[in-house]
N, C-alpha and C. Protein backbone atom coordinates (compact mmCIF):
# COMPACT_ATOMS: atom_id res chain seq x y z
N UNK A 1 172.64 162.89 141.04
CA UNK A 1 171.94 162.26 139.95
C UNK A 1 171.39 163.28 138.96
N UNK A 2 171.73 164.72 138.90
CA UNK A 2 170.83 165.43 138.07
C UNK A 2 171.27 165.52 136.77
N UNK A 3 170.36 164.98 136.01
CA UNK A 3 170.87 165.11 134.64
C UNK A 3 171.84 163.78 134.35
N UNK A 4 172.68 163.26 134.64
CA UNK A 4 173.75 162.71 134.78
C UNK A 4 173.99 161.23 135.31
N UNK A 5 172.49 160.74 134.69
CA UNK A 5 172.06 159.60 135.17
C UNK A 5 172.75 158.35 134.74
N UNK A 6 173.52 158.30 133.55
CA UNK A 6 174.18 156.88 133.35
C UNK A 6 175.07 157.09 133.89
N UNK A 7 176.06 158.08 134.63
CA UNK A 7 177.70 158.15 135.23
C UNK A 7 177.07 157.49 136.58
N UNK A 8 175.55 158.13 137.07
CA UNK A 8 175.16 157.82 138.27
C UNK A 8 175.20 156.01 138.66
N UNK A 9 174.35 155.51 137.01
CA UNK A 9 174.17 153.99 137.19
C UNK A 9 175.79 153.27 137.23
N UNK A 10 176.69 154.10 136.91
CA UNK A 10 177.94 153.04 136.46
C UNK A 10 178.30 153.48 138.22
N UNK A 11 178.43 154.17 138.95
CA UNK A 11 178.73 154.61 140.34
C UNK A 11 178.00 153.43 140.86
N UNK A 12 176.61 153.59 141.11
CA UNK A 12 175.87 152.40 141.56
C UNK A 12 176.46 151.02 141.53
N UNK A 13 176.69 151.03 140.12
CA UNK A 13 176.72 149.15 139.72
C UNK A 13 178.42 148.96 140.42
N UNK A 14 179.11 149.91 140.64
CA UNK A 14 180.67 149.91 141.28
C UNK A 14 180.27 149.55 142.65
N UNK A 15 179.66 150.13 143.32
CA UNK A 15 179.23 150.45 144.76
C UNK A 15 178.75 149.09 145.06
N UNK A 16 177.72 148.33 144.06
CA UNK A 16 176.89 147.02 144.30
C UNK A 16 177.89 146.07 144.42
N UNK A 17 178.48 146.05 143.33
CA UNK A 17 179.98 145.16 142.95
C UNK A 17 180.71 144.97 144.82
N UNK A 18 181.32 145.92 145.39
CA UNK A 18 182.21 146.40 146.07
C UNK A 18 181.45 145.43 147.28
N UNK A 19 180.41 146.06 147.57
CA UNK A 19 179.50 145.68 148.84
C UNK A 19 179.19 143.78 148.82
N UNK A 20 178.97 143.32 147.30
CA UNK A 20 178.69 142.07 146.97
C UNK A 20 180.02 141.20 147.75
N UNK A 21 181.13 141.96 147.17
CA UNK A 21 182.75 141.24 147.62
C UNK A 21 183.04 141.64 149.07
N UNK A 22 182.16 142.67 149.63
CA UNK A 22 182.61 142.52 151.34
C UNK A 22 181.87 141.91 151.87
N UNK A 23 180.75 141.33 150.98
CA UNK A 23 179.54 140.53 152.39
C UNK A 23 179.15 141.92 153.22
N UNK A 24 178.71 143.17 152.77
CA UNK A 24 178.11 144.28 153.62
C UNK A 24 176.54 144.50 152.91
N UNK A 25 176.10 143.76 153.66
CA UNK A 25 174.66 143.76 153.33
C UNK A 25 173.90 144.87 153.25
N UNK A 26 174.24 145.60 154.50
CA UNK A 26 173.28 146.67 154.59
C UNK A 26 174.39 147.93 153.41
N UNK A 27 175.25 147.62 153.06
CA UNK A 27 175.80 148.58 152.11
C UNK A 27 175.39 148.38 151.06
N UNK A 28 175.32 146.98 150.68
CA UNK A 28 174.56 146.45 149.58
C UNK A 28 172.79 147.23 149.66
N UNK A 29 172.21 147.41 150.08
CA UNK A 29 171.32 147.58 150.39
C UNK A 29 170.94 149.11 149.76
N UNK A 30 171.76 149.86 150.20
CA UNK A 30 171.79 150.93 149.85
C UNK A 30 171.89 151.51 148.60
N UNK A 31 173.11 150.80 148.32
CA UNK A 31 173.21 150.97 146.89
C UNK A 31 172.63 150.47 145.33
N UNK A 32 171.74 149.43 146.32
CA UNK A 32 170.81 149.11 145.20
C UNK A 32 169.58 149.80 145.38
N UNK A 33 169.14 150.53 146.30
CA UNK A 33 168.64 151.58 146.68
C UNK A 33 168.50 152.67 145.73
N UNK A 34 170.13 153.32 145.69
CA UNK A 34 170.14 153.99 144.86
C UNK A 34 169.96 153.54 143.36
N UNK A 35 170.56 152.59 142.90
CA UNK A 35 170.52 152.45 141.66
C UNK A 35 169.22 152.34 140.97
N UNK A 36 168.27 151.87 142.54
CA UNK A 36 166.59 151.49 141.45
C UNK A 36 166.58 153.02 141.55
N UNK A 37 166.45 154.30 142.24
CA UNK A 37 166.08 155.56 142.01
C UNK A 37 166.48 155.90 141.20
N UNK A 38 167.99 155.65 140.63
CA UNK A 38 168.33 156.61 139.53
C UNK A 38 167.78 155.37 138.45
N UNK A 39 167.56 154.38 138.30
CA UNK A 39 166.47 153.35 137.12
C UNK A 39 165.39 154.11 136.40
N UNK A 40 164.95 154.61 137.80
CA UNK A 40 163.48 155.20 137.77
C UNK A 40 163.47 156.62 137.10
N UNK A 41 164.41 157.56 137.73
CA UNK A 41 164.27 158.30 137.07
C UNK A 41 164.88 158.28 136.13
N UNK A 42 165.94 157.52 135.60
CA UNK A 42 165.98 157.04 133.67
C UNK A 42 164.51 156.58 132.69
N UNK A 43 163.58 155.80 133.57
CA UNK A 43 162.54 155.45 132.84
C UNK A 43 162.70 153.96 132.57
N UNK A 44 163.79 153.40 133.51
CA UNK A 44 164.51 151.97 133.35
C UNK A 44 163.56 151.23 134.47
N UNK A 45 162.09 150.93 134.32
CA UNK A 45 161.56 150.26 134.93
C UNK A 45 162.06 148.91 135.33
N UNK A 46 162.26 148.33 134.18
CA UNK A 46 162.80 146.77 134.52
C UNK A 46 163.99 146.49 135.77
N UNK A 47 164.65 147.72 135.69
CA UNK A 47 166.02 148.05 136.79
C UNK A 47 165.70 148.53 137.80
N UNK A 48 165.08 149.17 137.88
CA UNK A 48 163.94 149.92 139.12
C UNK A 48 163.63 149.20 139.99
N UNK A 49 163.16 147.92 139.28
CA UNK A 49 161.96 147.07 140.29
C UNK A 49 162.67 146.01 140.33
N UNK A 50 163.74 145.72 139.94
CA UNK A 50 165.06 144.29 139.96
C UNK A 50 165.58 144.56 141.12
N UNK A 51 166.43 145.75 141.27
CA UNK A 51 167.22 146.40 142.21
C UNK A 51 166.41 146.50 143.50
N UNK A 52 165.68 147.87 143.47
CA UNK A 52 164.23 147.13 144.19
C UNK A 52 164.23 146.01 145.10
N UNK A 53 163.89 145.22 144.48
CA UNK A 53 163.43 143.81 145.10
C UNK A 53 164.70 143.31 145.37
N UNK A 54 165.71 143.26 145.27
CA UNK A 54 166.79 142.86 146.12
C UNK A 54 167.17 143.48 147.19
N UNK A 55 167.29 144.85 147.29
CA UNK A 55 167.56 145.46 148.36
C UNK A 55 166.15 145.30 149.12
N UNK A 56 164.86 144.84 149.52
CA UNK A 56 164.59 144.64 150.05
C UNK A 56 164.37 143.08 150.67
N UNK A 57 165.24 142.64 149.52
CA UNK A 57 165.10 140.87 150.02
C UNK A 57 166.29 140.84 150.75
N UNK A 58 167.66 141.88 150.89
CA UNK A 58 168.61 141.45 151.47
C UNK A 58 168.67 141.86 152.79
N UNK A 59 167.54 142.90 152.52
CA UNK A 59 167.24 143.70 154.43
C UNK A 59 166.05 142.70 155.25
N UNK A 60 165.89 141.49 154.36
CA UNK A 60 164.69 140.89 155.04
C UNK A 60 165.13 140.36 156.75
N UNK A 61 164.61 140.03 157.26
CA UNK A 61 165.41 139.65 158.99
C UNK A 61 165.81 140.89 159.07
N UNK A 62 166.22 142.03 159.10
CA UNK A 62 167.12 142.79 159.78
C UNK A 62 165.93 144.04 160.59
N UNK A 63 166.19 144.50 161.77
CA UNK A 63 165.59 145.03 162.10
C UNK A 63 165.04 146.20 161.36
N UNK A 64 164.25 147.25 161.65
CA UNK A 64 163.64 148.22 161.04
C UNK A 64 164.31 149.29 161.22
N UNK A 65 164.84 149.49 159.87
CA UNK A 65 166.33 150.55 159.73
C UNK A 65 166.01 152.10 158.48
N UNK A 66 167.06 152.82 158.60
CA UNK A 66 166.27 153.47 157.11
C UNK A 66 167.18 152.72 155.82
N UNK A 67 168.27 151.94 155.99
CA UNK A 67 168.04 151.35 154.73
C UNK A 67 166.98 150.35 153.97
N UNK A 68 166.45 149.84 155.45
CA UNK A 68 165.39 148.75 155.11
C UNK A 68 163.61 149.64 154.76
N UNK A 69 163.61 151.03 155.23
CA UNK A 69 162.53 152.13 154.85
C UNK A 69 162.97 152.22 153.27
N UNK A 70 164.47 152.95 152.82
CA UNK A 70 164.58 153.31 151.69
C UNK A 70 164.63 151.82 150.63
N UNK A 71 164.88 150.78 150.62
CA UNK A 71 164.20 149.77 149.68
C UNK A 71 162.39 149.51 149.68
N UNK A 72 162.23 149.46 150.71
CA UNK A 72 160.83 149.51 150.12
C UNK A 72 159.93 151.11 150.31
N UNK A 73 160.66 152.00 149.78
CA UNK A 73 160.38 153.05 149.45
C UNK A 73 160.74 152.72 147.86
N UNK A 74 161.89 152.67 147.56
CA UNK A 74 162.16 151.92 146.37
C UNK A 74 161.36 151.10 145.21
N UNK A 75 160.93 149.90 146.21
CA UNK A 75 159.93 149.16 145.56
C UNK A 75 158.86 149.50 145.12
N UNK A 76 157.95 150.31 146.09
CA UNK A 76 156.97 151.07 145.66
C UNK A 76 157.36 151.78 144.60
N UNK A 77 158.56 152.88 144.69
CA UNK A 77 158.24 153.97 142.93
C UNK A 77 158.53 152.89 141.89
N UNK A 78 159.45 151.81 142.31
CA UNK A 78 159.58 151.37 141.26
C UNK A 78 158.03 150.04 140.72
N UNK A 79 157.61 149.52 141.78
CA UNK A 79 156.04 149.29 141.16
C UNK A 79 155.13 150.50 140.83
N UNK A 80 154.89 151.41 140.75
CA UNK A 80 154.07 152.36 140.24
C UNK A 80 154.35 152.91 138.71
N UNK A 81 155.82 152.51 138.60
CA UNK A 81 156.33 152.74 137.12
C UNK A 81 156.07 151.73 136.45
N UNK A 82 155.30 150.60 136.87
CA UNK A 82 154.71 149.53 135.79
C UNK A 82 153.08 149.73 135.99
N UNK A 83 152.62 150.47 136.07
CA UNK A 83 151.09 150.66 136.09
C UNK A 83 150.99 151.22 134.89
């Protein structure tokens, strides 16, 4: 992601796409993961905290994993970028 943050978001939104059409949740998960981090560090709050909140609504039920740590690790930077 350094520097190189919109090639990063179009990677992301491929990755989300991909995971959406296999039914892989926890892949899904991830990659919206990533996409709210690289949101965030664009300054793309609104994307941050969208992405965000899905990847932790799609890890909801699933046991306590680090994809289900890294969305609401997620959520948090990306709520602190609306303060």
């Amino acid at each position: 992601m350094r520097g190189q943050l919109a090639a990063s978001a179009e990677l992301f939104e491929v990755a989300i796409e991909s995971a959406r059409v296999n039914g892989n949740t926890q892949g899904l998960a991830w990659q919206m993961f990533g996409r709210s981090i690289t949101a965030a560090m664009a300054g793309d709050a609104a994307t941050a905290l969208a992405t965000a909140r899905e990847a932790t609504e799609v890890m909801r039920g699933f046991d306590a994993s680090f994809p289900s740590t890294g969305a609401g690790h997620a959520l948090a930077g990306a709520c602190s970028l609306n303060i």
